[in-house]
Each structure stands twice: as structure tokens, then as C-alpha cells.
PDB file of N, CA and C in Angstrom:
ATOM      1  N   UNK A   1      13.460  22.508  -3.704  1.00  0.00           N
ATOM      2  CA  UNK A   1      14.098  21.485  -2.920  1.00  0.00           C
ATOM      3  C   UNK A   1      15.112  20.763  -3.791  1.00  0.00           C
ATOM      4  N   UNK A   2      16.112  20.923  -3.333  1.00  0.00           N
ATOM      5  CA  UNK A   2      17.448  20.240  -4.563  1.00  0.00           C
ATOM      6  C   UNK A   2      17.430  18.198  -4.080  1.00  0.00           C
ATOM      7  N   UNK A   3      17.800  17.778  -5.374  1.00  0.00           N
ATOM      8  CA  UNK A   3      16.972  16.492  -5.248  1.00  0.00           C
ATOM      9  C   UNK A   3      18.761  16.020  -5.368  1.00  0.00           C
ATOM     10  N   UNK A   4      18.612  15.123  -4.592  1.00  0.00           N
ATOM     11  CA  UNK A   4      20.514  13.929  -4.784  1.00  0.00           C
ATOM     12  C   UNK A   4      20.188  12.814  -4.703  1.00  0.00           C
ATOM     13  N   UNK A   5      21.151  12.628  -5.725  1.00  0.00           N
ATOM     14  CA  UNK A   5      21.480  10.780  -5.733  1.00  0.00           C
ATOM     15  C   UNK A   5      21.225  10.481  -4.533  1.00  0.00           C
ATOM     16  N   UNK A   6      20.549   9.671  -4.163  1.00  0.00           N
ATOM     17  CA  UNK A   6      21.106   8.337  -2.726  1.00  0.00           C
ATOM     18  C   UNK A   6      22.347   7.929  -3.158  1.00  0.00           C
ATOM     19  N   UNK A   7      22.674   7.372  -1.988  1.00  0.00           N
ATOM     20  CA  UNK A   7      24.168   6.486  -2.193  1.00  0.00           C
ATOM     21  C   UNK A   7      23.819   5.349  -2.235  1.00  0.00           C
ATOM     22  N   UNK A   8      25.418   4.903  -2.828  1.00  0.00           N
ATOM     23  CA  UNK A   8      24.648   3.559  -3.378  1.00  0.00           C
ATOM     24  C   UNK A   8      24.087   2.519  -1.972  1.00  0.00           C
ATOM     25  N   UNK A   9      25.045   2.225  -1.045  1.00  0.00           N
ATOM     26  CA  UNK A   9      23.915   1.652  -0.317  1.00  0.00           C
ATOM     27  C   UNK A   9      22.260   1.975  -0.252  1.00  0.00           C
ATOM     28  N   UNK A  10      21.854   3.112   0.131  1.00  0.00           N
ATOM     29  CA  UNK A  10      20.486   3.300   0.419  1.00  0.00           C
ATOM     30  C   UNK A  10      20.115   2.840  -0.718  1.00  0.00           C
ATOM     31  N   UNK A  11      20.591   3.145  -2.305  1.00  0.00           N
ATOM     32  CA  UNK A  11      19.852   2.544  -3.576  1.00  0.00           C
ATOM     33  C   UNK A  11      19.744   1.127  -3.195  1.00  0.00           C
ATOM     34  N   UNK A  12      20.550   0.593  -2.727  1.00  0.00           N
ATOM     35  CA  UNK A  12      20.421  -1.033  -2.875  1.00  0.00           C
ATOM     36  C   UNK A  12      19.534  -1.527  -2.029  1.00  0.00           C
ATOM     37  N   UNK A  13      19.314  -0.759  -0.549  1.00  0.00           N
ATOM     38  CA  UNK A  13      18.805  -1.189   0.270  1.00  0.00           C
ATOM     39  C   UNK A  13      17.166  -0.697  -0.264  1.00  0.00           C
ATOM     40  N   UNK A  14      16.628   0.662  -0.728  1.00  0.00           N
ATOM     41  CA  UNK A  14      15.509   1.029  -1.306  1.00  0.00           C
ATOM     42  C   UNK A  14      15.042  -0.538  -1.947  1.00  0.00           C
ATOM     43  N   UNK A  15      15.745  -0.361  -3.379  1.00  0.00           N
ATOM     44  CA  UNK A  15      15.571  -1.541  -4.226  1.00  0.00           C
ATOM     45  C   UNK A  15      14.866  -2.995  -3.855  1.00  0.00           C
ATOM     46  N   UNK A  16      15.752  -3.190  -2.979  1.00  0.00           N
ATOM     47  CA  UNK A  16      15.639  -4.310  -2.010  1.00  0.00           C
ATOM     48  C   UNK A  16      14.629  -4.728  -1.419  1.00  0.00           C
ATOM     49  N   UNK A  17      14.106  -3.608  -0.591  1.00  0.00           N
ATOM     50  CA  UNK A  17      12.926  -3.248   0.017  1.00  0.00           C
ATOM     51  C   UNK A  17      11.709  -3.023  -0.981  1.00  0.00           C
ATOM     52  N   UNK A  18      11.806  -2.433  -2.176  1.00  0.00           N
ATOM     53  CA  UNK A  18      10.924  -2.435  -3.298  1.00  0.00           C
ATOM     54  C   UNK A  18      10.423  -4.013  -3.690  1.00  0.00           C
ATOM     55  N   UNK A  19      11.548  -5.163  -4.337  1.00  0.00           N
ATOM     56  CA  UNK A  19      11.412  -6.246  -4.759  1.00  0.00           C
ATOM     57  C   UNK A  19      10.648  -6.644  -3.584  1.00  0.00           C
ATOM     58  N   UNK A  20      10.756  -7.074  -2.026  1.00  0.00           N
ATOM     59  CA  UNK A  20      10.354  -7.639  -1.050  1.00  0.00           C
ATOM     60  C   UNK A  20       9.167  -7.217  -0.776  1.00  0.00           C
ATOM     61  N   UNK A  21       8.523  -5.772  -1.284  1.00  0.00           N
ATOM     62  CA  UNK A  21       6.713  -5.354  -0.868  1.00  0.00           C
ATOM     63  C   UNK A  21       6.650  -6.069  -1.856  1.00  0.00           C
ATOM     64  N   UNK A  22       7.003  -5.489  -3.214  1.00  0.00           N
ATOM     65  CA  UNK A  22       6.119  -6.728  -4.422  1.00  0.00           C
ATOM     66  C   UNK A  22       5.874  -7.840  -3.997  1.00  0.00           C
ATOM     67  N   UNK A  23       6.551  -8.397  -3.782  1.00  0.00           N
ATOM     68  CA  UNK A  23       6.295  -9.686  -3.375  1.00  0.00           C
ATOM     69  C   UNK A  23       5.458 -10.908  -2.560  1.00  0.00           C
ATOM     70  N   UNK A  24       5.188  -9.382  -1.225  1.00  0.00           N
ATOM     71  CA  UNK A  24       4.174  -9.272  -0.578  1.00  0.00           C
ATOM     72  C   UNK A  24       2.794  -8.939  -1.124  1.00  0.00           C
ATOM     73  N   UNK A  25       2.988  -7.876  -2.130  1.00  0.00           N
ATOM     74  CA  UNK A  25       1.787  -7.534  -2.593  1.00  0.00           C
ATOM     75  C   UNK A  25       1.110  -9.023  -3.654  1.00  0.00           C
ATOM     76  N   UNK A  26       2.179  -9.484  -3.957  1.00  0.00           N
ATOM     77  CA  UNK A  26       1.419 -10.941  -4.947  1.00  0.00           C
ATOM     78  C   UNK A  26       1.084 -12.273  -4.102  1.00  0.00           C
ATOM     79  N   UNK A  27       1.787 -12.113  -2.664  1.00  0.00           N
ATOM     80  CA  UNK A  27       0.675 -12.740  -1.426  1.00  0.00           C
ATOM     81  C   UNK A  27      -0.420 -12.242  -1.092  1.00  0.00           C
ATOM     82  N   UNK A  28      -0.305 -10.619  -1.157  1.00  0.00           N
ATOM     83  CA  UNK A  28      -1.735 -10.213  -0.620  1.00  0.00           C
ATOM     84  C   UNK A  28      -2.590 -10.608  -1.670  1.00  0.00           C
ATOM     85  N   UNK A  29      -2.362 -10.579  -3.209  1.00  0.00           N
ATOM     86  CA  UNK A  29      -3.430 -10.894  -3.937  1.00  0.00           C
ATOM     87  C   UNK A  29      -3.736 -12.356  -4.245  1.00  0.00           C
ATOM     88  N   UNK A  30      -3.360 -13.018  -3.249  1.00  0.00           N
ATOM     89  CA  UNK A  30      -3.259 -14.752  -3.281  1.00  0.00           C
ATOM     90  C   UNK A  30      -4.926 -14.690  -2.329  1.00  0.00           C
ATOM     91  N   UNK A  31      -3.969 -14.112  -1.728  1.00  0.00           N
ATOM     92  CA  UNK A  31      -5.181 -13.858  -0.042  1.00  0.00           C
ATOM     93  C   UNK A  31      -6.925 -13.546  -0.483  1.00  0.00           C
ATOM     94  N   UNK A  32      -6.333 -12.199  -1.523  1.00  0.00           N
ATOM     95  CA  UNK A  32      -7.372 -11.568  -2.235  1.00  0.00           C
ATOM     96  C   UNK A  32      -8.566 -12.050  -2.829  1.00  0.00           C
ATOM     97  N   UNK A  33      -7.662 -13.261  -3.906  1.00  0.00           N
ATOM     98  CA  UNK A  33      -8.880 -14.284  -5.044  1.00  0.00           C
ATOM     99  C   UNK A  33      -9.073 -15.451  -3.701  1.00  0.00           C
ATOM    100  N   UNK A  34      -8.257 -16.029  -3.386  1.00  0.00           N
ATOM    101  CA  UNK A  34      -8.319 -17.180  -2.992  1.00  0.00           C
ATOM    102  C   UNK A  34      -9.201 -17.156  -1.264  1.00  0.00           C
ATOM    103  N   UNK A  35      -9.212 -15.993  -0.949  1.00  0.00           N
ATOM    104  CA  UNK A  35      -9.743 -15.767   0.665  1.00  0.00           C
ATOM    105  C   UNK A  35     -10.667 -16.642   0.818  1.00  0.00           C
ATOM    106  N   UNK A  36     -11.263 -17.481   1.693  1.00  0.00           N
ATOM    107  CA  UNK A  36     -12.335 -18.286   2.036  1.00  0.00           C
ATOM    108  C   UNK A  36     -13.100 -17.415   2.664  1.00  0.00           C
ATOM    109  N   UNK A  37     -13.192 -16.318   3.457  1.00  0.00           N
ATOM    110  CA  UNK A  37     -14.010 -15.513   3.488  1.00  0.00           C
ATOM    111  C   UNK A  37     -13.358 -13.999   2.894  1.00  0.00           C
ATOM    112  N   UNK A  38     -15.175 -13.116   3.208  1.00  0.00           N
ATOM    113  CA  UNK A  38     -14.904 -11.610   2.993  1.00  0.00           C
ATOM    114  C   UNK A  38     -14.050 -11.111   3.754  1.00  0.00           C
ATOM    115  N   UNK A  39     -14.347 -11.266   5.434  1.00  0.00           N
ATOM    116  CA  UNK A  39     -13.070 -10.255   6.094  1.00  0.00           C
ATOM    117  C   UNK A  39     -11.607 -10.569   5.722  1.00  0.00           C
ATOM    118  N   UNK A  40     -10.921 -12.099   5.162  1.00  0.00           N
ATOM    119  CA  UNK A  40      -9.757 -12.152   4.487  1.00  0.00           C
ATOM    120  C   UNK A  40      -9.706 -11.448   3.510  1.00  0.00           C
ATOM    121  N   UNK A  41     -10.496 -11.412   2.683  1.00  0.00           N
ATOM    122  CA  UNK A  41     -10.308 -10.680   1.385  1.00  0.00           C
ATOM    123  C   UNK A  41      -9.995  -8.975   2.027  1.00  0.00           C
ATOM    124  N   UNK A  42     -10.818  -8.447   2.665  1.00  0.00           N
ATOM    125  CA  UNK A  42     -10.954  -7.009   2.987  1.00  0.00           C
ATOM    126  C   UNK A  42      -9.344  -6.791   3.866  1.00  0.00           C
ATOM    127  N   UNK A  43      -8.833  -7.917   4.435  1.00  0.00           N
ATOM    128  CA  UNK A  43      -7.398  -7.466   4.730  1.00  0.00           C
ATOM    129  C   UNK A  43      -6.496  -7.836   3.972  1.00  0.00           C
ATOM    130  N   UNK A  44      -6.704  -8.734   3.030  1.00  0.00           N
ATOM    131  CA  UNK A  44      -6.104  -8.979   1.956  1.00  0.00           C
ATOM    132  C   UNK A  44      -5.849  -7.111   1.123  1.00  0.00           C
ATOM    133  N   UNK A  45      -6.211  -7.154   0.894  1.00  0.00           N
ATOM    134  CA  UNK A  45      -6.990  -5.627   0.061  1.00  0.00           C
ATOM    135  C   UNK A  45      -6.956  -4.484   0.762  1.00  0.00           C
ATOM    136  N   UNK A  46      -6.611  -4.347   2.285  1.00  0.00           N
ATOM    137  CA  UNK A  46      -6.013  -3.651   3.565  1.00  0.00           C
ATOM    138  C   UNK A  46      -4.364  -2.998   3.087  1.00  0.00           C
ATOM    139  N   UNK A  47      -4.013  -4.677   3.169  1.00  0.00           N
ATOM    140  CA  UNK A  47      -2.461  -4.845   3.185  1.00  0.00           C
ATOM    141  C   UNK A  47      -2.113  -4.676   1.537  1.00  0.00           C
ATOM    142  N   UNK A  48      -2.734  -4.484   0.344  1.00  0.00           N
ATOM    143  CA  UNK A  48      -2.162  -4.364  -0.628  1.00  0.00           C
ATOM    144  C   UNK A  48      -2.053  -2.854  -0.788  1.00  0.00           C
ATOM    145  N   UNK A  49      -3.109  -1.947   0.036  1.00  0.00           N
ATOM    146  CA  UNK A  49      -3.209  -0.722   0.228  1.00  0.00           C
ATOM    147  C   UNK A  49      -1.703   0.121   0.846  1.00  0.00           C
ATOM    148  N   UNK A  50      -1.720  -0.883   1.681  1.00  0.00           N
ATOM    149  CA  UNK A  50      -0.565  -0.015   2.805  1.00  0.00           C
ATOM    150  C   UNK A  50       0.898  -0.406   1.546  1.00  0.00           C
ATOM    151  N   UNK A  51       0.940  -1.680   1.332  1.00  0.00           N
ATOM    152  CA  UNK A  51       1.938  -1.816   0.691  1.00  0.00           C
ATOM    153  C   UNK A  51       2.177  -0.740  -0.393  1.00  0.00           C
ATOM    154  N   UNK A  52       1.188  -0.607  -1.726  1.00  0.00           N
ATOM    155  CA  UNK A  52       1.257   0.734  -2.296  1.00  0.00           C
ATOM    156  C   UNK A  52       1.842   1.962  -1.886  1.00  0.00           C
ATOM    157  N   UNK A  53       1.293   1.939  -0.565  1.00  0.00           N
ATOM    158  CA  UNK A  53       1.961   3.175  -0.033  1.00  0.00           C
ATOM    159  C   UNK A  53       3.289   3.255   0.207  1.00  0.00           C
ATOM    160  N   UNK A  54       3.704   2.394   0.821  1.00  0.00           N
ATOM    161  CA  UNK A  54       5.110   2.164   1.086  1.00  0.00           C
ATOM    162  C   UNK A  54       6.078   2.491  -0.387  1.00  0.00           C
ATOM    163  N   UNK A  55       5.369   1.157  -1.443  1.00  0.00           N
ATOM    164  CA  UNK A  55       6.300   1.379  -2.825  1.00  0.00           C
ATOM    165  C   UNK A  55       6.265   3.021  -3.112  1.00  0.00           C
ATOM    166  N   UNK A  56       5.466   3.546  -2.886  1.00  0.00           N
ATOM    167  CA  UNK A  56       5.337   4.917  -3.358  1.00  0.00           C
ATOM    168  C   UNK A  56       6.408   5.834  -2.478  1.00  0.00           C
ATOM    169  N   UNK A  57       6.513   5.888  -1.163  1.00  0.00           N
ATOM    170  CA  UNK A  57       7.017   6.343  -0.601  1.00  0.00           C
ATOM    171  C   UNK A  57       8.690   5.755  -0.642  1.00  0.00           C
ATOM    172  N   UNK A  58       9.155   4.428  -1.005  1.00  0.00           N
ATOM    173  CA  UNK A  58      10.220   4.026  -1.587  1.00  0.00           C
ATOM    174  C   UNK A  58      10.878   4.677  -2.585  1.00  0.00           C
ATOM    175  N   UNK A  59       9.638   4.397  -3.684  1.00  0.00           N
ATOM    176  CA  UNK A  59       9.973   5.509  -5.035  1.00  0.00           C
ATOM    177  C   UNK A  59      10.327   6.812  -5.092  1.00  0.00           C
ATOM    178  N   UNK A  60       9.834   7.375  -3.978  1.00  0.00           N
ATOM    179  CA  UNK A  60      10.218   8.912  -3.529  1.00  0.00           C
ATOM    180  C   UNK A  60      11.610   9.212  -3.043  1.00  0.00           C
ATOM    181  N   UNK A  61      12.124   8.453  -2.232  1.00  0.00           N
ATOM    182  CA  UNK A  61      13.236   8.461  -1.685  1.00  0.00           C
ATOM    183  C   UNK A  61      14.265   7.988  -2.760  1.00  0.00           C
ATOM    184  N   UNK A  62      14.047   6.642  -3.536  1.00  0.00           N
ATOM    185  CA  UNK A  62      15.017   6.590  -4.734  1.00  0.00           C
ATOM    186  C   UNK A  62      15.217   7.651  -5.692  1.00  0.00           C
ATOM    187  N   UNK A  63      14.323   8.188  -6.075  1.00  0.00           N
ATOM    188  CA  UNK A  63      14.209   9.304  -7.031  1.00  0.00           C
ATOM    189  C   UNK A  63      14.207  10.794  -6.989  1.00  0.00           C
ATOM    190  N   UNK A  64      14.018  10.630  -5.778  1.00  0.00           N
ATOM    191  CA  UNK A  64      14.049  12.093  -5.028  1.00  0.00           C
ATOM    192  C   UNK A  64      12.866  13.116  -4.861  1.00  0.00           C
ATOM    193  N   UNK A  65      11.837  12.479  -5.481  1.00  0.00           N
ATOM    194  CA  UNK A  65      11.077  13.388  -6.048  1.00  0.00           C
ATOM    195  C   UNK A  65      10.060  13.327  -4.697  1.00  0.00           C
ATOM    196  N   UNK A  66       9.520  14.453  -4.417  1.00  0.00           N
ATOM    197  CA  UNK A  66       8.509  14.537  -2.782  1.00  0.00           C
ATOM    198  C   UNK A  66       7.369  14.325  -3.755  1.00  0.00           C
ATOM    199  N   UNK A  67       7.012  14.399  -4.891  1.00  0.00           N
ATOM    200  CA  UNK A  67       5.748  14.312  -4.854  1.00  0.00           C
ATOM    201  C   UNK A  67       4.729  12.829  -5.065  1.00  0.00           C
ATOM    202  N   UNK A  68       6.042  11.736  -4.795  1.00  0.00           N
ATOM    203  CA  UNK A  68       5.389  10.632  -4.754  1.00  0.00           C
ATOM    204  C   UNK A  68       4.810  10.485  -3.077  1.00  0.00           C
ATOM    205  N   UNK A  69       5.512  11.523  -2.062  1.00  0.00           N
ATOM    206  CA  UNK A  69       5.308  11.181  -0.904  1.00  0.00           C
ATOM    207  C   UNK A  69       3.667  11.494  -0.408  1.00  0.00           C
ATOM    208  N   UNK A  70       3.071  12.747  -1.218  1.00  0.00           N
ATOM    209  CA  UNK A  70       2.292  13.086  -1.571  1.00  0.00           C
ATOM    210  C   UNK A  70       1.096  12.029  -1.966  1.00  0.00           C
ATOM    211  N   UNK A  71       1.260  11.744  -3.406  1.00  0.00           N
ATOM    212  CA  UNK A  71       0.722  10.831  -3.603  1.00  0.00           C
ATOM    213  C   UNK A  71       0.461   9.501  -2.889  1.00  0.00           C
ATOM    214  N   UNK A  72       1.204   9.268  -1.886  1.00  0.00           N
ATOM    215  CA  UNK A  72       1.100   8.154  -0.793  1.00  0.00           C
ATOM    216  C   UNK A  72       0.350   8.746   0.058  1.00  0.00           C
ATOM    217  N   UNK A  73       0.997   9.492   0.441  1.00  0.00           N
ATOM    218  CA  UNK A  73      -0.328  10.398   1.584  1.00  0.00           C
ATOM    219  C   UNK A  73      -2.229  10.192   1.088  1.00  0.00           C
ATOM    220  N   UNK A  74      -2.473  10.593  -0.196  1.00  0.00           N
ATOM    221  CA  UNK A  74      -3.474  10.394  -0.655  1.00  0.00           C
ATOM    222  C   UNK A  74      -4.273   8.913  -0.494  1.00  0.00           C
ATOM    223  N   UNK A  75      -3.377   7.793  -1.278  1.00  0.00           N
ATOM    224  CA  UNK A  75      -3.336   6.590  -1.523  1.00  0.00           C
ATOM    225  C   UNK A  75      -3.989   6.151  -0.117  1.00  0.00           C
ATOM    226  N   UNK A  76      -3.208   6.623   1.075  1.00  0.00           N
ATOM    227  CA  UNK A  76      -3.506   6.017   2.088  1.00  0.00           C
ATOM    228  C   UNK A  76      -4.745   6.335   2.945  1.00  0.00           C
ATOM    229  N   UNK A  77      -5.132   7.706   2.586  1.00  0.00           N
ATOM    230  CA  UNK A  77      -6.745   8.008   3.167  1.00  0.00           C
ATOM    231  C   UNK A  77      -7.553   7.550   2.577  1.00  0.00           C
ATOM    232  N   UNK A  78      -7.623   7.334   1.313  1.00  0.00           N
ATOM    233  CA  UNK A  78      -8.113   6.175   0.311  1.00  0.00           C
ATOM    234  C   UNK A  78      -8.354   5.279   0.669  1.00  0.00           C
ATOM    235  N   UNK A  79      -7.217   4.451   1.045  1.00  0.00           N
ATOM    236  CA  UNK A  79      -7.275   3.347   1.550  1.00  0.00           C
ATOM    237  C   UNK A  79      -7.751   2.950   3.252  1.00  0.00           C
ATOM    238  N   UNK A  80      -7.607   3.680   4.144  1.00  0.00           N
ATOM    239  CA  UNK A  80      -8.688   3.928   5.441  1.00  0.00           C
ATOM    240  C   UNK A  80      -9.849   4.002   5.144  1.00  0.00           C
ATOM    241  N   UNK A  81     -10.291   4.809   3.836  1.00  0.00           N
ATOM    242  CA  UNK A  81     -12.160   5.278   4.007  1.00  0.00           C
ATOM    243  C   UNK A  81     -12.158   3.645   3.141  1.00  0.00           C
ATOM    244  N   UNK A  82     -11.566   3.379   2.337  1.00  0.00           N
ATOM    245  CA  UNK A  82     -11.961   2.029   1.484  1.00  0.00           C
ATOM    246  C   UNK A  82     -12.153   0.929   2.496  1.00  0.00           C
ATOM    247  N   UNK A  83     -11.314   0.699   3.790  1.00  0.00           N
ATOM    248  CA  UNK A  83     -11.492  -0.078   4.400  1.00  0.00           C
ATOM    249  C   UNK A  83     -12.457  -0.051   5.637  1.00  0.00           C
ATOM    250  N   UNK A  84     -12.595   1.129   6.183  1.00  0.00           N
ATOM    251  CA  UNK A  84     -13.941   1.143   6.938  1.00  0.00           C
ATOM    252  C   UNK A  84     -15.152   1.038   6.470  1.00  0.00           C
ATOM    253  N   UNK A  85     -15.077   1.318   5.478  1.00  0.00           N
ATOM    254  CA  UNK A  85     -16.740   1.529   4.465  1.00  0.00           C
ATOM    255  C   UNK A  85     -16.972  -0.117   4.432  1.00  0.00           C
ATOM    256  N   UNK A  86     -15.738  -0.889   4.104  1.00  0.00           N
ATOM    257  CA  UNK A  86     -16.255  -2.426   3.380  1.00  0.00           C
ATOM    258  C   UNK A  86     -16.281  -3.127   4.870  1.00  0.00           C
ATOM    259  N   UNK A  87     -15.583  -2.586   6.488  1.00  0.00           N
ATOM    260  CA  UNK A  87     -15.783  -3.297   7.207  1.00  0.00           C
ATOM    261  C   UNK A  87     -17.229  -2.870   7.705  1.00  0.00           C
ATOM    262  N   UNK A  88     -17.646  -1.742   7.507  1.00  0.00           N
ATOM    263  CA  UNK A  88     -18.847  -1.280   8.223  1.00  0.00           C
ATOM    264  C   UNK A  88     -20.154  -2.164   7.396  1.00  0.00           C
ATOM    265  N   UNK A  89     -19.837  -2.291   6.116  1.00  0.00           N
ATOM    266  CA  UNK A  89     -20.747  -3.076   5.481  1.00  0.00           C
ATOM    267  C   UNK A  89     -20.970  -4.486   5.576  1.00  0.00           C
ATOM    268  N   UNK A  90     -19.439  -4.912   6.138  1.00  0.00           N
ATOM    269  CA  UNK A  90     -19.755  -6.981   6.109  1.00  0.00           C
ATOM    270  C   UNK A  90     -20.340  -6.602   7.616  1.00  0.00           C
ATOM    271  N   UNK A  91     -19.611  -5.898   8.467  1.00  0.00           N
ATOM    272  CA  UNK A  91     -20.628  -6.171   9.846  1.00  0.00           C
ATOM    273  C   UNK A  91     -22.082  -5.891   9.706  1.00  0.00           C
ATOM    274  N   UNK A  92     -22.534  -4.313   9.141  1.00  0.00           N
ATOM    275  CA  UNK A  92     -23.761  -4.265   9.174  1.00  0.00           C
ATOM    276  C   UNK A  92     -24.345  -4.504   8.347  1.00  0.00           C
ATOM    277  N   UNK A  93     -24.101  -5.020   7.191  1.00  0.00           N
ATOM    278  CA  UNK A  93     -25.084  -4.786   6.372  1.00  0.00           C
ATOM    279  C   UNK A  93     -25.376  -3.895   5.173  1.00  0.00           C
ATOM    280  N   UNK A  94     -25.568  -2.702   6.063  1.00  0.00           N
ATOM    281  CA  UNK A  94     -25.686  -1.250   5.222  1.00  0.00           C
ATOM    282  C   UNK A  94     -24.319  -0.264   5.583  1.00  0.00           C
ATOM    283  N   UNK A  95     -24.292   0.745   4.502  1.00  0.00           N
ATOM    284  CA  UNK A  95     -23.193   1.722   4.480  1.00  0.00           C
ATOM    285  C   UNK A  95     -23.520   3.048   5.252  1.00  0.00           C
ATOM    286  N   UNK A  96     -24.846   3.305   4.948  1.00  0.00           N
ATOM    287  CA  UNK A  96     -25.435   4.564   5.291  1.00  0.00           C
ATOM    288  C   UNK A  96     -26.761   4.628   5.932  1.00  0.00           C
ATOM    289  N   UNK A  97     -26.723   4.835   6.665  1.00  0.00           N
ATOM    290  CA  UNK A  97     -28.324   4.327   7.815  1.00  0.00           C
ATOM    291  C   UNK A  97     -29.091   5.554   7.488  1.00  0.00           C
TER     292      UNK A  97
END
């Protein structure tokens, strides 16, 4: 797969979009320590998931490279089983009956 520069718009606009998840992601980890409860924390920790994904999938497109898209792909089933497991546990209790 032959890999090209973005132009410079899309670089700027990528970029852009990079600085603005960070940013988000250091709200989600506000959310994270500071949550007054567990289910905040667990979407706290939701949304730092998805965000990852995104930067990853950003990074792919700046750089060209597919195999960060990959690696997002992963990140993000990760992050589904991480989040059903911890919601199945504050509701019930237990993980595995």
C-alpha cells in the first residue's frame, strides 16, 4: 500500500483534532480520580478508551501507516470487554456466576 503525505490542510486539521482529544482525555482523567461515584469513573475510563482510539486512528492517517488502524481496532474490543465486565460487576456484584 503506497503511503502519501496528507496535504497540508488535512495535516493541520489531523493535528488539531489530535491536541483537542488530548485534551479531552485530561478531562476524562479529571472525571476518573475525582468521580464521586464508580459508574462516573467507569465512563470516565469508557471515554478515555474511545478517545485512544481515535488518537490512534488520527495517527494513522497523519502518518500513513494502516497499522495503527489496526491497533485501534484492537484497543477498542479491549475497551468494550473492559467496560462491560466493570458494568456487569458494579450492577451485580459478581463477574462470573
Amino acid at each position: 500500500m503506497a503511503t502519501e503525505a496528507p496535504a497540508p490542510v488535512l495535516e493541520l486539521a489531523v493535528q488539531g483534532a489530535l491536541l483537542l482529544i488530548a485534551g479531552l482525555c485530561v478531562l476524562c482523567a479529571y472525571r476518573v480520580v475525582a468521580g464521586p461515584t464508580i459508574p462516573d469513573r467507569v465512563v470516565g475510563l469508557d471515554a478515555i478508551a474511545t478517545n485512544v482510539v481515535a488518537i490512534a486512528v488520527l495517527f494513522a492517517v497523519l502518518t500513513g501507516r494502516p497499522l495503527f488502524v489496526t491497533v485501534s481496532l484492537v484497543l477498542a474490543i479491549i475497551g468494550f470487554i473492559a467496560t462491560v465486565t466493570v458494568a456487569k460487576f458494579v450492577v451485580e456484584g459478581d463477574i462470573i456466576e
